[in-house]
N, C-alpha and C. Protein backbone atom coordinates (compact mmCIF):
# COMPACT_ATOMS: atom_id res chain seq x y z
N UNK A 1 -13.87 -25.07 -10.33
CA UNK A 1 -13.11 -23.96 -9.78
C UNK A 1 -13.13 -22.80 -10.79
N UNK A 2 -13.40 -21.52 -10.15
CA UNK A 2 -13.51 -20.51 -11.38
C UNK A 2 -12.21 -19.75 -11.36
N UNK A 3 -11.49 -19.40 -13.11
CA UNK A 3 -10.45 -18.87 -12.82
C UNK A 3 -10.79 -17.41 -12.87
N UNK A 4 -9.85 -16.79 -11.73
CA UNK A 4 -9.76 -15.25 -11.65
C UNK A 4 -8.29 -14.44 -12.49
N UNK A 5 -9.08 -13.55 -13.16
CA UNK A 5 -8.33 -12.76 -14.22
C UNK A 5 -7.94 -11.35 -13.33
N UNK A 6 -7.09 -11.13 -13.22
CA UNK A 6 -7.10 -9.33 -12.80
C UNK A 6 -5.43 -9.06 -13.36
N UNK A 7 -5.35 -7.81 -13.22
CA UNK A 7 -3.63 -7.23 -13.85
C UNK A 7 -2.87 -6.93 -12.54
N UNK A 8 -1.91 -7.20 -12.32
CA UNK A 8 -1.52 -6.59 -11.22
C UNK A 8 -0.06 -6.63 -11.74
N UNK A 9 0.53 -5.31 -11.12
CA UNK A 9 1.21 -4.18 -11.32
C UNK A 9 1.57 -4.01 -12.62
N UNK A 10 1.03 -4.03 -13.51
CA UNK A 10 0.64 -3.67 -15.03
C UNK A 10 0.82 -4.88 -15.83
N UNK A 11 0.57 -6.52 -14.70
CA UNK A 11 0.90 -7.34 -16.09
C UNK A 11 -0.18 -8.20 -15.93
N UNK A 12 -0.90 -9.19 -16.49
CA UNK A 12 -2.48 -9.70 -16.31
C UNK A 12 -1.88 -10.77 -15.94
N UNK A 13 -2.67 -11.20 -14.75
CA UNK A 13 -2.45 -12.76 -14.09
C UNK A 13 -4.16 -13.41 -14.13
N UNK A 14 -3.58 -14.56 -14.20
CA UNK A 14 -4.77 -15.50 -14.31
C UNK A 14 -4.41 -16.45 -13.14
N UNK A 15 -5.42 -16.72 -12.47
CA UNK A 15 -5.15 -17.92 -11.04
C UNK A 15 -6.58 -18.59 -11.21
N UNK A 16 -6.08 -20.11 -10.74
CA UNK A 16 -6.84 -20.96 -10.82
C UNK A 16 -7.15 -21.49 -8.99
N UNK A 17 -6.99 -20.59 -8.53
CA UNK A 17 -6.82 -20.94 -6.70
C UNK A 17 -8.20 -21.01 -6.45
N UNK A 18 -8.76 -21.29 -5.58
CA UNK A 18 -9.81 -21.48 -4.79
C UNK A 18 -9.82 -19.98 -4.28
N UNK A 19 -11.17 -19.51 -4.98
CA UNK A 19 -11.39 -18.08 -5.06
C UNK A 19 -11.36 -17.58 -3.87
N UNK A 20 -11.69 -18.22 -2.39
CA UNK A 20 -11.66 -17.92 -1.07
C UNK A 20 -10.56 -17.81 -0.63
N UNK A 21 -9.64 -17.45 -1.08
CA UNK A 21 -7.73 -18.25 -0.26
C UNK A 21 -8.06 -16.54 -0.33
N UNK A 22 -6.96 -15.96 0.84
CA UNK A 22 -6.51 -14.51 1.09
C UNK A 22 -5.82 -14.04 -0.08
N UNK A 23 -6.39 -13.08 -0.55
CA UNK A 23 -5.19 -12.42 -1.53
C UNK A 23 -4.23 -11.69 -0.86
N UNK A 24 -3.65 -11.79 0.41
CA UNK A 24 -2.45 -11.60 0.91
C UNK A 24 -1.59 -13.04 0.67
N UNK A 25 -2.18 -14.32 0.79
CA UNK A 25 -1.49 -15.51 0.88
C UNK A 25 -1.23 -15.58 -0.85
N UNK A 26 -1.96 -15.12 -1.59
CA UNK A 26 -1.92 -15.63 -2.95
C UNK A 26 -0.64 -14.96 -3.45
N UNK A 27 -0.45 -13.39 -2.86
CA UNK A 27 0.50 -12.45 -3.25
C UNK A 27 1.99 -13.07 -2.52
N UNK A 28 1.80 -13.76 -1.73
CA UNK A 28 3.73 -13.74 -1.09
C UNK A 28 3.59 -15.06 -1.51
N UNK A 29 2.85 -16.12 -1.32
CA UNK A 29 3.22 -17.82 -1.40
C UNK A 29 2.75 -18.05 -3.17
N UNK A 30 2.20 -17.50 -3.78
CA UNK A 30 2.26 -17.99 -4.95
C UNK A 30 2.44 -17.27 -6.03
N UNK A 31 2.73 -16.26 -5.88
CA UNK A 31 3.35 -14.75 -6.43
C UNK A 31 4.75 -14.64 -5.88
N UNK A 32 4.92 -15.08 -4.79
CA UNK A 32 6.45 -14.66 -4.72
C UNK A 32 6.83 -12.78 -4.45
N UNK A 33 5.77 -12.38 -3.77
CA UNK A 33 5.57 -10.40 -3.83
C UNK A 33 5.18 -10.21 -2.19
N UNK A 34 6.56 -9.88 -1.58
CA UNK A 34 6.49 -10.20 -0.27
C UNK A 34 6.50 -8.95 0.68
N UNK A 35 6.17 -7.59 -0.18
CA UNK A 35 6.21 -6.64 0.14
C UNK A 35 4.87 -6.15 1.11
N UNK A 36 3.38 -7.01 1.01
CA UNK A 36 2.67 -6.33 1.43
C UNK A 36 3.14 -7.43 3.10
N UNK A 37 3.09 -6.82 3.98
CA UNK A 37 3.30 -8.28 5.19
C UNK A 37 1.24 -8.45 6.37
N UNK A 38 2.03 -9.33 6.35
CA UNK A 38 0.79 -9.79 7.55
C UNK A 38 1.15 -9.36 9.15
N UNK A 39 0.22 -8.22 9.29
CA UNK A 39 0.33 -7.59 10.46
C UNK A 39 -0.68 -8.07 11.79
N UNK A 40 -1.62 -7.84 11.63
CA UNK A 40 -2.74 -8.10 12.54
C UNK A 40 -3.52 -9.64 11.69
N UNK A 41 -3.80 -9.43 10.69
CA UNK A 41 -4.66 -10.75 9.64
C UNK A 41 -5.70 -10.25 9.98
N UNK A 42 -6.30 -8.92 10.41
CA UNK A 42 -7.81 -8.53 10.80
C UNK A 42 -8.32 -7.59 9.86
N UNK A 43 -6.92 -7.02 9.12
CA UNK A 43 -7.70 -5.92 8.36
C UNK A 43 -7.39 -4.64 9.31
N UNK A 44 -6.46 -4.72 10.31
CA UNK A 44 -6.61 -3.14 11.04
C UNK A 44 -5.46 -2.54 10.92
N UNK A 45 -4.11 -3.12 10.32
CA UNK A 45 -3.08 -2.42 10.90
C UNK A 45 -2.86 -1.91 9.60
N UNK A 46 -2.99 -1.95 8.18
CA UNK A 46 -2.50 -1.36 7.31
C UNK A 46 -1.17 -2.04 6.47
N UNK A 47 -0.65 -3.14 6.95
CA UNK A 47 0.75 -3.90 7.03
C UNK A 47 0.22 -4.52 5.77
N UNK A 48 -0.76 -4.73 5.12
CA UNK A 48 -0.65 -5.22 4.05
C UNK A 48 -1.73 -4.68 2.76
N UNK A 49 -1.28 -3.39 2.77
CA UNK A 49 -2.26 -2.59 2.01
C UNK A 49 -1.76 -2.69 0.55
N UNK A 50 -2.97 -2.80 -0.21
CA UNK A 50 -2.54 -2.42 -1.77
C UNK A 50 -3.39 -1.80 -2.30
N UNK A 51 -3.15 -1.45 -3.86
CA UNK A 51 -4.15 -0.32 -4.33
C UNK A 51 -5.06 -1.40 -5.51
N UNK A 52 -6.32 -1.74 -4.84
CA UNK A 52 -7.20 -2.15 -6.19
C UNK A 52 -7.94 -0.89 -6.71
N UNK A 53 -8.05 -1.16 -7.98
CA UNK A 53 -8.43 -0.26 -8.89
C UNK A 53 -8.46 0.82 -8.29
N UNK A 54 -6.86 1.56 -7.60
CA UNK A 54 -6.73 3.15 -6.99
C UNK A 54 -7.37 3.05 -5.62
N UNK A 55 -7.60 2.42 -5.50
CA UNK A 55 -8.96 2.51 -3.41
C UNK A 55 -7.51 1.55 -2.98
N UNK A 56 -7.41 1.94 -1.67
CA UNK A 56 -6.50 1.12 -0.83
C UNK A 56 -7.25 0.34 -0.19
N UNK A 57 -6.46 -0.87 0.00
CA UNK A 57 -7.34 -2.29 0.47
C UNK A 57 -6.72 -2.66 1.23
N UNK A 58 -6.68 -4.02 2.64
CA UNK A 58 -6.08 -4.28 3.31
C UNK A 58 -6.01 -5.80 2.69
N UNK A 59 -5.49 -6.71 2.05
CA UNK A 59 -4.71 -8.15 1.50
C UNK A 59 -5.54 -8.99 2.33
N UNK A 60 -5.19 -8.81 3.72
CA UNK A 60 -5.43 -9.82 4.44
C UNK A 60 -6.89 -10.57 4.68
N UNK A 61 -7.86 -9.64 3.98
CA UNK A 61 -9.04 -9.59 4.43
C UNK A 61 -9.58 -9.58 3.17
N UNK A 62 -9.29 -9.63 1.98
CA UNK A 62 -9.42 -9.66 0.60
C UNK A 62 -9.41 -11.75 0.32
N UNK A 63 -10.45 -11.65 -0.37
CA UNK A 63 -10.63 -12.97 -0.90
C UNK A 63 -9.79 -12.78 -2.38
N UNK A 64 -9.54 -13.80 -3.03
CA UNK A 64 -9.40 -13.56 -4.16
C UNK A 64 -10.47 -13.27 -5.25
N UNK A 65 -11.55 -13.70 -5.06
CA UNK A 65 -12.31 -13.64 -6.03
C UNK A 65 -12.63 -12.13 -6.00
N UNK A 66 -12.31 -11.20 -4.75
CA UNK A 66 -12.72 -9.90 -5.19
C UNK A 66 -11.90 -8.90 -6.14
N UNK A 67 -10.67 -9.80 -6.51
CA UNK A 67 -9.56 -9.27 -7.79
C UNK A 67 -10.06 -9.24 -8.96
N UNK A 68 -10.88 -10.22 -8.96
CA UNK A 68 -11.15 -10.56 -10.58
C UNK A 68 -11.94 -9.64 -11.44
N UNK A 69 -11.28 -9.78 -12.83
CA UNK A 69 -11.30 -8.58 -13.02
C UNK A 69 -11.04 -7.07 -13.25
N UNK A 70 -9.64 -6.64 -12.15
CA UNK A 70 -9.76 -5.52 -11.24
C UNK A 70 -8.43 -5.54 -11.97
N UNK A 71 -7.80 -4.55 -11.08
CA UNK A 71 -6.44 -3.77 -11.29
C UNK A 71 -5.66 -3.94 -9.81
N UNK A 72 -4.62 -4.20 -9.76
CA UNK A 72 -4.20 -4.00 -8.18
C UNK A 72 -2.35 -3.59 -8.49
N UNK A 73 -2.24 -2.83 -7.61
CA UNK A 73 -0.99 -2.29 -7.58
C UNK A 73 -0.42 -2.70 -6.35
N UNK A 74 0.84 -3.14 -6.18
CA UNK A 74 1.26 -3.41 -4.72
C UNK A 74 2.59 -3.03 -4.52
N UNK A 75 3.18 -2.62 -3.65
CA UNK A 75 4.55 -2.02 -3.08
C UNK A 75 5.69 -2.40 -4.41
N UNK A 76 5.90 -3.64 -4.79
CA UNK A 76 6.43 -4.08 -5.93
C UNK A 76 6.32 -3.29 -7.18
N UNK A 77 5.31 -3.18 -7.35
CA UNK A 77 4.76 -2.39 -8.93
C UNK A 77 5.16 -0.78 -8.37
N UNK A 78 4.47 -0.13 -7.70
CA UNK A 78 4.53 1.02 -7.37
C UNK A 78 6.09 1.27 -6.95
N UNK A 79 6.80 1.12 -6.54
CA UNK A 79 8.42 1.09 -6.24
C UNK A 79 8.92 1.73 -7.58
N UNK A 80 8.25 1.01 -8.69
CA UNK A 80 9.07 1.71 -10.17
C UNK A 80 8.54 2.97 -10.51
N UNK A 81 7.58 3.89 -10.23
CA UNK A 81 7.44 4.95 -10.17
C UNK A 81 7.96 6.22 -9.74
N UNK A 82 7.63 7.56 -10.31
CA UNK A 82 8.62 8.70 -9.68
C UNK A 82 7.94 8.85 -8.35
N UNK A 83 6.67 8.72 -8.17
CA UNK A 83 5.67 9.38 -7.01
C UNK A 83 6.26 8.53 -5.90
N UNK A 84 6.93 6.85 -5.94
CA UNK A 84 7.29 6.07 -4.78
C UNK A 84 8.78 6.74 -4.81
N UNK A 85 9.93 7.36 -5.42
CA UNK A 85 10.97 7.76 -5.17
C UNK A 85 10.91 9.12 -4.56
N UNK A 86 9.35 9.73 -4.88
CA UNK A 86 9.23 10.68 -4.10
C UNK A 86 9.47 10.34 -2.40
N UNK A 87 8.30 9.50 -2.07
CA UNK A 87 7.72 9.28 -0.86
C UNK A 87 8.88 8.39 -0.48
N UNK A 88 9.81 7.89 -0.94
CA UNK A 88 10.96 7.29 -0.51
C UNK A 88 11.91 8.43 0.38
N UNK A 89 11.84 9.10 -0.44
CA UNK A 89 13.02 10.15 -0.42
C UNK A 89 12.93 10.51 0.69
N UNK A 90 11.65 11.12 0.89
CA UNK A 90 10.69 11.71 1.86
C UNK A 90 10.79 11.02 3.56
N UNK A 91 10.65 9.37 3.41
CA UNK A 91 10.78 8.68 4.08
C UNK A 91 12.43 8.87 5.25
N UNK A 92 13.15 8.39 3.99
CA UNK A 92 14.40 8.23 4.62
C UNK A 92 15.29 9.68 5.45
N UNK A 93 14.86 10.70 4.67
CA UNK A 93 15.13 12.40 5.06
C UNK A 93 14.11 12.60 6.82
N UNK A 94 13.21 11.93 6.81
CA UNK A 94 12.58 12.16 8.16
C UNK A 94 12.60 11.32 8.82
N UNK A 95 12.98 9.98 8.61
CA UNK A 95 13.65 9.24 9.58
C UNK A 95 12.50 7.93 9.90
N UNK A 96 11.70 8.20 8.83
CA UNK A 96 10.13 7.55 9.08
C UNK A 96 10.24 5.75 8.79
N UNK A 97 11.32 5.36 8.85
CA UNK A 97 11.00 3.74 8.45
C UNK A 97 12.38 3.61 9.58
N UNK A 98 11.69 2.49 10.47
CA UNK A 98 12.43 1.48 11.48
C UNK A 98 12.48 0.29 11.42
N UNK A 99 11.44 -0.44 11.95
CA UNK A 99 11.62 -2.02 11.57
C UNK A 99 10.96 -2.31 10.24
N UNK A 100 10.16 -1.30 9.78
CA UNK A 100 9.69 -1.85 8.13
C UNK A 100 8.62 -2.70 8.13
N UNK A 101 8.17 -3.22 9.12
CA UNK A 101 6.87 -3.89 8.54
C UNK A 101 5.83 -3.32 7.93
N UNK A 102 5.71 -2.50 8.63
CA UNK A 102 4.59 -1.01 8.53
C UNK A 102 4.36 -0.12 7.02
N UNK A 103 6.04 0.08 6.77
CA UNK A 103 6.69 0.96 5.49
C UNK A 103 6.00 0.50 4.45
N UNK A 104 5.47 -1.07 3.40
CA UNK A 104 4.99 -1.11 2.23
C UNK A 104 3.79 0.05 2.92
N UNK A 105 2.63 -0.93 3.61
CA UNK A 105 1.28 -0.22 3.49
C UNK A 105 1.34 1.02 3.72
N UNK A 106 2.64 2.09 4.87
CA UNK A 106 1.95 3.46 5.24
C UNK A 106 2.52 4.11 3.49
N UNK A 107 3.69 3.22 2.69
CA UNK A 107 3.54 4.10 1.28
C UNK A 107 2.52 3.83 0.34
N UNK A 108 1.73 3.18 0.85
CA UNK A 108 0.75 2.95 -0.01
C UNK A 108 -0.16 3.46 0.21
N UNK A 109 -0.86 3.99 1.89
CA UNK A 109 -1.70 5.01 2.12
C UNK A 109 -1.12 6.14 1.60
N UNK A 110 0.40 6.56 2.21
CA UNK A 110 0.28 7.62 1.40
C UNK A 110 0.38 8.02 -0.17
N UNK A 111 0.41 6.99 -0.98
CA UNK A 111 0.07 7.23 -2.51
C UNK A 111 -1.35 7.68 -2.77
N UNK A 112 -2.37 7.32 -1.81
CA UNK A 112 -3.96 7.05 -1.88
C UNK A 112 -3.87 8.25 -1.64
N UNK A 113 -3.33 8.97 -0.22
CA UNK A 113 -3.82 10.07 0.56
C UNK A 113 -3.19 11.16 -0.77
N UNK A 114 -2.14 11.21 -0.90
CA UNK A 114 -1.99 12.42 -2.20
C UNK A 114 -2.19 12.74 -3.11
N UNK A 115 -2.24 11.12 -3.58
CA UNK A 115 -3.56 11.09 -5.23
C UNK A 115 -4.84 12.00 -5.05
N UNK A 116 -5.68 11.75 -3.84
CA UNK A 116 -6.72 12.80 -3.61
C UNK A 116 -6.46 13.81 -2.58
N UNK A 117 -5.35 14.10 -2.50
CA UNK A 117 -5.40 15.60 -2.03
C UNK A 117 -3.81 15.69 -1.62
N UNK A 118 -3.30 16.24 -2.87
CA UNK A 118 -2.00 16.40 -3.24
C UNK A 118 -0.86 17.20 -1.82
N UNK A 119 -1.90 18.37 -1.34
CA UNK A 119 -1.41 19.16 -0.34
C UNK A 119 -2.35 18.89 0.95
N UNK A 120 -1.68 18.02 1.56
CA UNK A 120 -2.85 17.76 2.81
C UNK A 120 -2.35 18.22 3.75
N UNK A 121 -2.73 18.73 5.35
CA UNK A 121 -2.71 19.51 6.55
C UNK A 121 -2.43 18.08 7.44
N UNK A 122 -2.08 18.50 8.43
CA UNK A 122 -1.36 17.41 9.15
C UNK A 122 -2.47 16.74 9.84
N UNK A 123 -3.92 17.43 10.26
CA UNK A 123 -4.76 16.39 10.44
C UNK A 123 -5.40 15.40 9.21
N UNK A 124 -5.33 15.72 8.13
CA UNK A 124 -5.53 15.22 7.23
C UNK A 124 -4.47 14.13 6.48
N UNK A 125 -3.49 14.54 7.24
CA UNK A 125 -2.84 13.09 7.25
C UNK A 125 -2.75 12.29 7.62
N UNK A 126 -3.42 12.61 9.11
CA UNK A 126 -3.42 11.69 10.07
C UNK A 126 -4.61 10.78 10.07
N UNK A 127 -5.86 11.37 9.38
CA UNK A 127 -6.82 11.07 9.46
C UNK A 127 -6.63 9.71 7.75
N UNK A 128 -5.63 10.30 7.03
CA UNK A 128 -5.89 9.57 5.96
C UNK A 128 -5.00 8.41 6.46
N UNK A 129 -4.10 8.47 7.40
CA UNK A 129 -3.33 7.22 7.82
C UNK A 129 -3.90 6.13 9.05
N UNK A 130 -5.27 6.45 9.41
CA UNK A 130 -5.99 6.04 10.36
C UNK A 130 -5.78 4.92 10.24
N UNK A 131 -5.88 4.02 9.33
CA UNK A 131 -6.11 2.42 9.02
C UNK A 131 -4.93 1.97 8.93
N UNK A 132 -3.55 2.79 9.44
CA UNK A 132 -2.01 1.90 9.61
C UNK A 132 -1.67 2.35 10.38
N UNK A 133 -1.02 1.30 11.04
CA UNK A 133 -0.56 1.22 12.47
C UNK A 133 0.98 0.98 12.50
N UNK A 134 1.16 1.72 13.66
CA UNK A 134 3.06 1.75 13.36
C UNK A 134 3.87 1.59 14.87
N UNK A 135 4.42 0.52 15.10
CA UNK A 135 4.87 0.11 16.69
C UNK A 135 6.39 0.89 16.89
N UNK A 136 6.48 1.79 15.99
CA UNK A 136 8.09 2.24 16.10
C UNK A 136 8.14 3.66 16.11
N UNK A 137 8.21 4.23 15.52
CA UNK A 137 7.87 5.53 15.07
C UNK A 137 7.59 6.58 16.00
N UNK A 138 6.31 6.47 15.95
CA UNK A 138 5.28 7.51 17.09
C UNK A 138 4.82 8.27 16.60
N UNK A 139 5.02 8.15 14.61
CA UNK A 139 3.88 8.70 13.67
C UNK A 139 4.46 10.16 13.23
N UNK A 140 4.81 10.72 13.93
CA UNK A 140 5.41 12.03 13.87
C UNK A 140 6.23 12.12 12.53
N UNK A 141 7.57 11.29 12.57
CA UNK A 141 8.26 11.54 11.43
C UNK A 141 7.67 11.01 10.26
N UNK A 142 6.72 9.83 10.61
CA UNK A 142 5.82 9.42 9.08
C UNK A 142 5.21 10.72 8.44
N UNK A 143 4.75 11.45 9.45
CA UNK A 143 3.69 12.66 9.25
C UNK A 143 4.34 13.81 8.58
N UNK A 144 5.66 13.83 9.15
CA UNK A 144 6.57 14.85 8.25
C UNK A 144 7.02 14.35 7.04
N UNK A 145 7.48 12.97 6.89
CA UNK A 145 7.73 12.52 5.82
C UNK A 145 6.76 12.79 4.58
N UNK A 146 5.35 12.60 5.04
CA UNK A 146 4.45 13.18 3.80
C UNK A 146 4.28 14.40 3.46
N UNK A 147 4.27 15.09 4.41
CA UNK A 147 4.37 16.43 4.66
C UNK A 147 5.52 16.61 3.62
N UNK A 148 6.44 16.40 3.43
CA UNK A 148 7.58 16.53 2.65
C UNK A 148 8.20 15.73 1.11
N UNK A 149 7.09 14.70 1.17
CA UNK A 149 6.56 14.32 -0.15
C UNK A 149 5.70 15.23 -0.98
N UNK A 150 4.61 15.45 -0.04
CA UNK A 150 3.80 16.33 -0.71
C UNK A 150 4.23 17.87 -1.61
N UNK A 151 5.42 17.97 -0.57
CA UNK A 151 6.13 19.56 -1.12
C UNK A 151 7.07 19.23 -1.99
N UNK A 152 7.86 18.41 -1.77
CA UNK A 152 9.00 18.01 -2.83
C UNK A 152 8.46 17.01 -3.75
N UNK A 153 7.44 16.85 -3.92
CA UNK A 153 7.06 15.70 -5.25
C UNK A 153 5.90 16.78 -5.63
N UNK A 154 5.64 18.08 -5.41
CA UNK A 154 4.18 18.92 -5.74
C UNK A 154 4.20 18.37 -7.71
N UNK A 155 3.38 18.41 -8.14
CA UNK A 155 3.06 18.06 -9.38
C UNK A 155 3.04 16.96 -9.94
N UNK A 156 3.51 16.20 -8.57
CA UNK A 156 3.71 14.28 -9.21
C UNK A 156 2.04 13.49 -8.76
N UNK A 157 1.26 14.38 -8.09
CA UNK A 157 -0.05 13.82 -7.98
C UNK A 157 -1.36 14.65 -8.35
C-alpha cells in the first residue's frame, strides 16, 4: 500500500488508505471534516468542492492518490481566513444560504472565482459558479452575495 503525503489546511497529513478510496470519504469518515457534503457523488453539483493546490476540485470524484503530494484547502481551513468572513458576511446580508448543503462548495467557488478576478460582472459569476448547483435559492441572492463580497472585501483578493 503506498502512503500519500499532502498538507491540508496548512497541516501535513500522511494516510496509509488504499489510494483509490474518494477523497470526499477520506475527508468526513477519517478526517472527521464534514464540511465538504456529498451531493450528486458525480462530480456535478459542487456540494463537495475544495481547493487543491488553488484549482477547485469536486471530493467526490477525487481519488486519493491524486492528493499526494499537493496542498488542499477545504471549508474547515478556509473558514479561518479574512477573505471567508468576507464571503460570509456577504452571504448572510443577501440572504444566500438556506438549507446549506450547497454553502461549503458555492464558498469555495467563490474563493476560486475572486482569487482570479477580484471584480467580476454578473455573467461572470455565473459562469464561474457553473459547476454548483443550488435547490433553494434560485442563485440570485448567491449572485449578489458575491457581488457584494467582491465590493466589500475589494483588496482581500
Amino acid at each position: 500500500m503506498k502512503t500519500i503525503d499532502f498538507i491540508l489546511n496548512g497541516k501535513p497529513i500522511r494516510s496509509e488508505l488504499s489510494a483509490d478510496r474518494r477523497f470526499l470519504d477520506v475527508l468526513r469518515k477519517e478526517l472527521g471534516l464534514t464540511g465538504a457534503k456529498e451531493g450528486c457523488g458525480e462530480g456535478e453539483c459542487g456540494a463537495c468542492s475544495v481547493l487543491l493546490d488553488g484549482k477547485i476540485v469536486q471530493s467526490c470524484i477525487l481519488p486519493l492518490a491524486s492528493v499526494d503530494g499537493k496542498t488542499v484547502m477545504t471549508i474547515e481551513g478556509y473558514k479561518k481566513t479574512k477573505k471567508f468572513k468576507a464571503i460570509e458576511t456577504a452571504f448572510l446580508k443577501e440572504g444566500a444560504s438556506q438549507c446549506g448543503i450547497c454553502t461549503p462548495g458555492m464558498v469555495m467557488a467563490t474563493e476560486y472565482l475572486l482569487k482570479n478576478n477580484p471584480a467580476p460582472s454578473y455573467d461572470e459569476i455565473r459562469h464561474g459558479l457553473s459547476g454548483n448547483l443550488c435547490r433553494c435559492t434560485g442563485y440570485n441572492m448567491i449572485f449578489n452575495a458575491i457581488r457584494r463580497a467582491a465590493k466589500e472585501g475589494e483588496g482581500l483578493w
